[in-house]
N, C-alpha and C. Protein backbone atom coordinates (compact mmCIF):
# COMPACT_ATOMS: atom_id res chain seq x y z
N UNK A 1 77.00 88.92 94.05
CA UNK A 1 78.00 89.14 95.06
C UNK A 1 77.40 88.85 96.43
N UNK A 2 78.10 88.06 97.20
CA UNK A 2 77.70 87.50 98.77
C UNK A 2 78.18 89.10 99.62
N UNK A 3 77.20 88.68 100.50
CA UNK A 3 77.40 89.61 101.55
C UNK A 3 78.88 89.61 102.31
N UNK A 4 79.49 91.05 102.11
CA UNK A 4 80.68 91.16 103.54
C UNK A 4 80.11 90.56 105.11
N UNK A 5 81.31 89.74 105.33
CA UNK A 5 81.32 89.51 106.39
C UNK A 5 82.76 89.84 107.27
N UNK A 6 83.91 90.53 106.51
CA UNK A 6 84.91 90.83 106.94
C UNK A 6 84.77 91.62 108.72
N UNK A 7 85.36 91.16 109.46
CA UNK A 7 85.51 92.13 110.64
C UNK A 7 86.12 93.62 110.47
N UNK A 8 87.19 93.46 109.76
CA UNK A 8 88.02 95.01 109.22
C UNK A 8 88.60 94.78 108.10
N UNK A 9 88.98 96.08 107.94
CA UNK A 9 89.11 96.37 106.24
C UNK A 9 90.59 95.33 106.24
N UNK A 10 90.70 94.90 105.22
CA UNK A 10 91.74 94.04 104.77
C UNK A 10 92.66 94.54 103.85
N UNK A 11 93.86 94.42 103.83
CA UNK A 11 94.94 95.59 102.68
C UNK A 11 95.53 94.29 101.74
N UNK A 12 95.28 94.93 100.58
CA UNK A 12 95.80 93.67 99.19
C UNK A 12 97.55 93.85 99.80
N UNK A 13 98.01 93.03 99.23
CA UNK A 13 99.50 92.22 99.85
C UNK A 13 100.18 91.34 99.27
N UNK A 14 100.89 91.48 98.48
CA UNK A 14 101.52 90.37 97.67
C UNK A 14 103.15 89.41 98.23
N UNK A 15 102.71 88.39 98.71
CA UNK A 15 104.24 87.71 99.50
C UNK A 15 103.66 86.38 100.03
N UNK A 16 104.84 85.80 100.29
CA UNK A 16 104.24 83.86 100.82
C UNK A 16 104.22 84.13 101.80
N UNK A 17 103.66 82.93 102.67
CA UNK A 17 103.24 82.43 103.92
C UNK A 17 103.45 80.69 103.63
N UNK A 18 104.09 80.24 105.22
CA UNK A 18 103.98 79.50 104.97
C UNK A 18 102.64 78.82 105.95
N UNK A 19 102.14 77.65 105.68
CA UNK A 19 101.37 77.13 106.60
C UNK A 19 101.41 75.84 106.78
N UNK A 20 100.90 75.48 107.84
CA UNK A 20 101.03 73.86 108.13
C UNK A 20 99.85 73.62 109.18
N UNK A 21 99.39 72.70 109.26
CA UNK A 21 98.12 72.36 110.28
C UNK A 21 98.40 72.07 111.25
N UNK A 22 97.79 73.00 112.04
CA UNK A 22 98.08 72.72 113.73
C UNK A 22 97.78 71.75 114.40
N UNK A 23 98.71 71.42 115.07
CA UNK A 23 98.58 69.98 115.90
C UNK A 23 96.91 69.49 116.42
N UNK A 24 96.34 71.12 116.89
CA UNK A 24 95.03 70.53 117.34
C UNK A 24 93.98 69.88 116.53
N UNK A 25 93.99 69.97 115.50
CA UNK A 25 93.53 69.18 114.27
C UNK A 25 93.50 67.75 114.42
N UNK A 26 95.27 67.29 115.30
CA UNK A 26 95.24 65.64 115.08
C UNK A 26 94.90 65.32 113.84
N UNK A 27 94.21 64.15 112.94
CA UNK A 27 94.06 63.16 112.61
C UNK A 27 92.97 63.78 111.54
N UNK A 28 92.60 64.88 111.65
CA UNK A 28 91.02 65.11 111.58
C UNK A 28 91.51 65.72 109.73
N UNK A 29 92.31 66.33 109.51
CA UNK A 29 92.77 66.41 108.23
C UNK A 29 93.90 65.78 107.54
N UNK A 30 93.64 65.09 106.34
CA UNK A 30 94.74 64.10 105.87
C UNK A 30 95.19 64.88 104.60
N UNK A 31 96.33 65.44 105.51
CA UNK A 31 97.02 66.26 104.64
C UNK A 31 98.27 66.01 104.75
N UNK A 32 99.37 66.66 103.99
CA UNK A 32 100.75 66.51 104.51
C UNK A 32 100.74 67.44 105.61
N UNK A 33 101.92 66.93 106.66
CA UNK A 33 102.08 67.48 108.02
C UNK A 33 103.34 68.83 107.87
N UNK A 34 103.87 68.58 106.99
CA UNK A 34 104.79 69.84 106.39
C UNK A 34 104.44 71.04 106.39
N UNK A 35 104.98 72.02 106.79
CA UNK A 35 104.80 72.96 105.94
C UNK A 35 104.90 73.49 104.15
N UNK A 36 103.75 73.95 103.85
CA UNK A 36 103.60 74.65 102.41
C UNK A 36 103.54 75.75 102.33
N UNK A 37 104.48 75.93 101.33
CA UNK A 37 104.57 77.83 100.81
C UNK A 37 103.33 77.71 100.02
N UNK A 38 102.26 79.39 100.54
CA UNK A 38 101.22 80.11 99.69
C UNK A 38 101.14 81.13 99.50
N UNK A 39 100.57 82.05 98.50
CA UNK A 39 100.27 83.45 98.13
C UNK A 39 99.65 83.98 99.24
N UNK A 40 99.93 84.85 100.12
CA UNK A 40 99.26 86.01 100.68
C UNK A 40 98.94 86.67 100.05
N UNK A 41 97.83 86.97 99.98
CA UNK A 41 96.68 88.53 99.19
C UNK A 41 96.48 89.67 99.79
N UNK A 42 95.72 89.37 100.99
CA UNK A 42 95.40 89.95 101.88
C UNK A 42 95.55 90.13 103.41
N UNK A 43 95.60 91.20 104.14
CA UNK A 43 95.86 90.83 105.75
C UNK A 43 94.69 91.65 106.17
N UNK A 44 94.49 91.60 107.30
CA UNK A 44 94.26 92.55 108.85
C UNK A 44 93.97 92.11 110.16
N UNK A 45 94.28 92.61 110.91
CA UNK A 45 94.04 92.11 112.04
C UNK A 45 93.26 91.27 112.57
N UNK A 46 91.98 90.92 111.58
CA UNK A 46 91.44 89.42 111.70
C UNK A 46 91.22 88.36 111.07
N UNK A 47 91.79 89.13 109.66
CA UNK A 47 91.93 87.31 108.84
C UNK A 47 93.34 87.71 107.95
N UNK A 48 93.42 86.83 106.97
CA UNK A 48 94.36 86.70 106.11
C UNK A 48 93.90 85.90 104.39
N UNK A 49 94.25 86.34 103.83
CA UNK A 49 93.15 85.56 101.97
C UNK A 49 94.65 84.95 101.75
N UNK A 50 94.35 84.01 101.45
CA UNK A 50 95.50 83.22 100.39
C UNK A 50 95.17 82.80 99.10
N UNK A 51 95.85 82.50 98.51
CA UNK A 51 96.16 81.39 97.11
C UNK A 51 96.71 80.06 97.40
N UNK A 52 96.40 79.15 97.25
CA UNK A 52 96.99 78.23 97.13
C UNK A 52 96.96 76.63 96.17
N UNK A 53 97.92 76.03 96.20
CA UNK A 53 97.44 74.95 95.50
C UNK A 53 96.68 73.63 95.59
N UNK A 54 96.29 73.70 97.46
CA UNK A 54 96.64 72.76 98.12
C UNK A 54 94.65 73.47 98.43
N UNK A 55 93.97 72.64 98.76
CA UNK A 55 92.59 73.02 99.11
C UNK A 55 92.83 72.42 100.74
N UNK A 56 92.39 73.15 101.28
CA UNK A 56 91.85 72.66 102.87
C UNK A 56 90.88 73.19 103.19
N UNK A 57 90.05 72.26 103.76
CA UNK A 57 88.48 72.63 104.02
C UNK A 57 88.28 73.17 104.93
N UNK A 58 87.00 73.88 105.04
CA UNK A 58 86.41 74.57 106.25
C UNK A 58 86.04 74.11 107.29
N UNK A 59 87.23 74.86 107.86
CA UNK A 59 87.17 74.39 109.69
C UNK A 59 88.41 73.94 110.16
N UNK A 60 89.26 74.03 108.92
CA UNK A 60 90.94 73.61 109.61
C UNK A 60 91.46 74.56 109.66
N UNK A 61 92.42 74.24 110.65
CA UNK A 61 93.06 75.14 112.21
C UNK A 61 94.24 75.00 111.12
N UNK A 62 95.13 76.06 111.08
CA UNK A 62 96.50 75.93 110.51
C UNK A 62 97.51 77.04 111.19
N UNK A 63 98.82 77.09 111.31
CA UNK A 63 99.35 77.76 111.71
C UNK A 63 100.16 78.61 110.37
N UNK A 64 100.35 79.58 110.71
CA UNK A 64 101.32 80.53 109.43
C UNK A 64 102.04 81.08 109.98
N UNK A 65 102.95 81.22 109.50
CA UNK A 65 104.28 82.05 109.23
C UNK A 65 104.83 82.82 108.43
N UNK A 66 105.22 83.81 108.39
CA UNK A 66 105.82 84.75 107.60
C UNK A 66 106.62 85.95 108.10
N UNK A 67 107.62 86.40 106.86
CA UNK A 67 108.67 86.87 107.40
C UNK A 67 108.12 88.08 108.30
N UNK A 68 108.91 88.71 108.62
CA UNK A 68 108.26 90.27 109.25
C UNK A 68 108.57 91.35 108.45
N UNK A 69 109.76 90.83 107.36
CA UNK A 69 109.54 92.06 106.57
C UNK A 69 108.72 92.05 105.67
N UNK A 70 107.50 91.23 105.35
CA UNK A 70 106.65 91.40 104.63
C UNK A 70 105.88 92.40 104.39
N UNK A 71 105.66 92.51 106.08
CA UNK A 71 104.79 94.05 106.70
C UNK A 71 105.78 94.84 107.22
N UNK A 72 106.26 95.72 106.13
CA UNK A 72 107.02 96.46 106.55
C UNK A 72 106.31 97.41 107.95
N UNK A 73 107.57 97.66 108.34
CA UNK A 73 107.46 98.42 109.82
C UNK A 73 108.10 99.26 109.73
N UNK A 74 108.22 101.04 110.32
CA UNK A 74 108.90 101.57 110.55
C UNK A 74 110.29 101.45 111.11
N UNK A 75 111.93 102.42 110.36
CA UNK A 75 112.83 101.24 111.18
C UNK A 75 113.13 101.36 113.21
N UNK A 76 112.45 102.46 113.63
CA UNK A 76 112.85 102.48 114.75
C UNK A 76 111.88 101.56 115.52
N UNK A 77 110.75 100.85 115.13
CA UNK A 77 110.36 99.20 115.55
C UNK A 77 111.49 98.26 115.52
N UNK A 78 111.52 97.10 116.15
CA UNK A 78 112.36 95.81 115.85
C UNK A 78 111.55 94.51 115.42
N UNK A 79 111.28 94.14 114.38
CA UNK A 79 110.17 93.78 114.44
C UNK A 79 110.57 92.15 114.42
N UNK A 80 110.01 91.46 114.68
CA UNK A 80 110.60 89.57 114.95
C UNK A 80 110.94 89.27 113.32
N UNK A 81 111.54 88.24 113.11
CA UNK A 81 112.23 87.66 112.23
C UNK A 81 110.74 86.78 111.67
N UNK A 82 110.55 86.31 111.62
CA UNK A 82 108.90 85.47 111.31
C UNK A 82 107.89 86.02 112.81
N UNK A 83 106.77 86.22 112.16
CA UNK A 83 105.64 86.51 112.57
C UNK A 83 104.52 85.12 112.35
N UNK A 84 104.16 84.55 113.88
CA UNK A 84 103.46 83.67 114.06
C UNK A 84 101.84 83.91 114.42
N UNK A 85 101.19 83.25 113.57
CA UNK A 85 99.85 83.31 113.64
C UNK A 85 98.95 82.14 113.85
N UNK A 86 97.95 81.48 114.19
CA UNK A 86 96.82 80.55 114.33
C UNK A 86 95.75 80.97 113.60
N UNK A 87 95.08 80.37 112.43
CA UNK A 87 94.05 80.99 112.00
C UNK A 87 93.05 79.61 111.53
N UNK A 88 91.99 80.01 111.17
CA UNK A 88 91.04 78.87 111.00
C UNK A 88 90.40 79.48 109.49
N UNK A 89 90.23 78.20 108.67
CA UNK A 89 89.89 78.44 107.33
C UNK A 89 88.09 78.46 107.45
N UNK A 90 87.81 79.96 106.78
CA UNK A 90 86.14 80.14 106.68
C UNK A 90 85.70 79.44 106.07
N UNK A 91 86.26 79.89 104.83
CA UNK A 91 86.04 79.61 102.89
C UNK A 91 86.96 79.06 102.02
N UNK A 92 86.73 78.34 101.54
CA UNK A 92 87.72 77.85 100.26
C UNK A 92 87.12 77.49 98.96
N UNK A 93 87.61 78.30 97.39
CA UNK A 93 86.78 78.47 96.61
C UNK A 93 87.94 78.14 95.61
N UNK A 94 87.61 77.51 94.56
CA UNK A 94 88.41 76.98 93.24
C UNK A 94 89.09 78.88 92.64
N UNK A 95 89.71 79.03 92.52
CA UNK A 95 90.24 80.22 91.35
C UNK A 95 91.19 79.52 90.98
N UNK A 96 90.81 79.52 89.46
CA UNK A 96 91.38 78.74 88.27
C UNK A 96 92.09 77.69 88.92
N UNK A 97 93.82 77.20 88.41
CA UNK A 97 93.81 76.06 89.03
C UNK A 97 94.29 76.23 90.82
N UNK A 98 93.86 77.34 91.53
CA UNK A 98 94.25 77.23 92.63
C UNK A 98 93.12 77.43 93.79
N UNK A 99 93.57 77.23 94.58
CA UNK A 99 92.29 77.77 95.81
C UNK A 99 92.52 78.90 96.23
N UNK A 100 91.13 79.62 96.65
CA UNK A 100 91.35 81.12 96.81
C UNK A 100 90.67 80.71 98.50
N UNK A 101 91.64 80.84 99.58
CA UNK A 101 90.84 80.57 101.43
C UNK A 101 90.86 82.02 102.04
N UNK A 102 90.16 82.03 102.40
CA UNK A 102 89.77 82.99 104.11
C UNK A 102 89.76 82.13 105.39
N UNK A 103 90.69 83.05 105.71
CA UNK A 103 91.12 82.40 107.31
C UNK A 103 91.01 83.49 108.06
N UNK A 104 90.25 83.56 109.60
CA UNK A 104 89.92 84.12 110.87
C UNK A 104 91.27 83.92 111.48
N UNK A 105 91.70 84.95 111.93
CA UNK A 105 92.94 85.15 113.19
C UNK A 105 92.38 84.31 114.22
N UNK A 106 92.30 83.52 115.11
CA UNK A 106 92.02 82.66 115.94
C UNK A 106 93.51 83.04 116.81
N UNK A 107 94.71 83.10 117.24
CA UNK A 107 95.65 83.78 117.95
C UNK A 107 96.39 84.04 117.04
N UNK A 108 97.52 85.06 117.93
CA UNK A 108 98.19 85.87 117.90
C UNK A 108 99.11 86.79 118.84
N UNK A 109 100.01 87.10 118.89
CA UNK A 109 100.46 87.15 119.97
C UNK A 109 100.86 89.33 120.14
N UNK A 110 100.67 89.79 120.97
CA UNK A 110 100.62 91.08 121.19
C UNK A 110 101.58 91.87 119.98
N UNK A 111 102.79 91.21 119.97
CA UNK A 111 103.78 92.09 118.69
C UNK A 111 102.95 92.08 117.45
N UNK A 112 102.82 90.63 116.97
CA UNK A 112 102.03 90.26 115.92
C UNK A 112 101.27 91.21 115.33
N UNK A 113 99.69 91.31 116.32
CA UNK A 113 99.04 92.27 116.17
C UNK A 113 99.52 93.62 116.45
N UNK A 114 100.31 94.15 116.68
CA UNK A 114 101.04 95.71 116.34
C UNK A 114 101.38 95.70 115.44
N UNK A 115 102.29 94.46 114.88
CA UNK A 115 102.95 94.93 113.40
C UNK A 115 101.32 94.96 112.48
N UNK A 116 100.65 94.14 112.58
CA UNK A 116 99.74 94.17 111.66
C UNK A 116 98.86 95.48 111.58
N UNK A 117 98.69 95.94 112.42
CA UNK A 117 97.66 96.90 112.93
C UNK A 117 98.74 98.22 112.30
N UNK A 118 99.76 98.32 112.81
CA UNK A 118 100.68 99.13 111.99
C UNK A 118 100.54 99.34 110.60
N UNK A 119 100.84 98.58 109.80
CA UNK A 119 101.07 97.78 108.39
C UNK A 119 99.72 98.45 108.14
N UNK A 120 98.68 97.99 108.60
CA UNK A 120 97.10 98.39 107.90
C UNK A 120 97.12 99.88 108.41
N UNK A 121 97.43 100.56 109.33
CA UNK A 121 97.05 102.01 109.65
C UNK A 121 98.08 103.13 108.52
N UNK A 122 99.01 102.52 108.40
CA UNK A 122 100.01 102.89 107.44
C UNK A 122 99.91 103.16 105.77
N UNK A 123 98.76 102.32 105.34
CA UNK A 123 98.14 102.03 104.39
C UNK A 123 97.02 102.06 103.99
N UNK A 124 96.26 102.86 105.06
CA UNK A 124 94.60 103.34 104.82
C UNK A 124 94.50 104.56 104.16
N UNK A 125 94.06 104.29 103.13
CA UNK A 125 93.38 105.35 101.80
C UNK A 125 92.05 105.90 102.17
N UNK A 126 91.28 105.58 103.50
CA UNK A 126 90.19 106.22 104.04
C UNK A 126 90.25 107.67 104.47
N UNK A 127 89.93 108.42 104.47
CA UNK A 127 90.17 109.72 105.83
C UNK A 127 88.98 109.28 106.84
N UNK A 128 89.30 110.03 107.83
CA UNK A 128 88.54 109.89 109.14
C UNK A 128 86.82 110.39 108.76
N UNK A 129 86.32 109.48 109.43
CA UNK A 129 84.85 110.24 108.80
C UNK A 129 84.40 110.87 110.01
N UNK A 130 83.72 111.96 109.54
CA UNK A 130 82.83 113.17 110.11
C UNK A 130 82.45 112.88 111.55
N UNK A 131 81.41 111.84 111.43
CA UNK A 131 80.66 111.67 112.91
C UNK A 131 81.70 110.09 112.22
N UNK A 132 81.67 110.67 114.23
CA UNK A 132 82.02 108.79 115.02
C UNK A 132 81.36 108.00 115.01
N UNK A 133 81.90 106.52 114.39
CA UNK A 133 81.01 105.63 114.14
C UNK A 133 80.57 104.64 115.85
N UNK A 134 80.03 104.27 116.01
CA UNK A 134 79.28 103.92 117.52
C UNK A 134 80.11 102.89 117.52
């Protein structure tokens, strides 16, 4: 087993995303320019794990989308209709016939990160530990 390198804890998550490669890329990946529906696994406030069928290598910029009710929100939030993200692919690893990527939050926009930060505080199976961590 490789060393964690996660920034924060990440919550398993089952729902699509779509993604498509961000313009700043240009030329630099020859992929389709479409958007593709993929498995979301995982979230938190600094990356996101997918499934997919489609391999893209490390170091492409992609944009995602997904609904907002994915991450559910409390109803007295309003939460946007799709939730827009920028993320950059770490890792990409064969699982069976699909690719298993890690992608870094690279932007995001202030709601974004509330719903997410929500969504994960909502869903922590931790209790608070004893002494404060520095």
């Amino acid at each position: 087993m490789g060393w964690e390198t996660r920034q924060g804890q990440r919550l398993q998550i089952k729902g699509t995303v779509w993604i498509k490669i961000n313009t700043s890329m240009g030329d630099a990946v020859q992929l389709e320019k479409e958007a593709v529906e993929v498995a979301m696994v995982d979230i938190s406030v600094h990356g996101v794990g997918l499934l997919s069928k489609t391999f893209l290598p490390k170091g492409t910029v992609v944009d995602l989308e997904f609904p907002g009710s994915a991450l559910s929100v409390p109803k007295a939030a309003h939460p946007p209709d799709v939730l827009r993200i920028t993320a950059k692919v770490i890792y990409a690893r064969p699982q069976g016939e699909l690719c298993r990527m890690g992608l870094i939050i690279t932007e995001m926009d202030d709601e974004a990160r509330r719903i997410i930060r929500d969504f994960a505080s909502s869903r922590e199976l931790r209790r608070t530990p004893r002494t404060p961590l520095p």
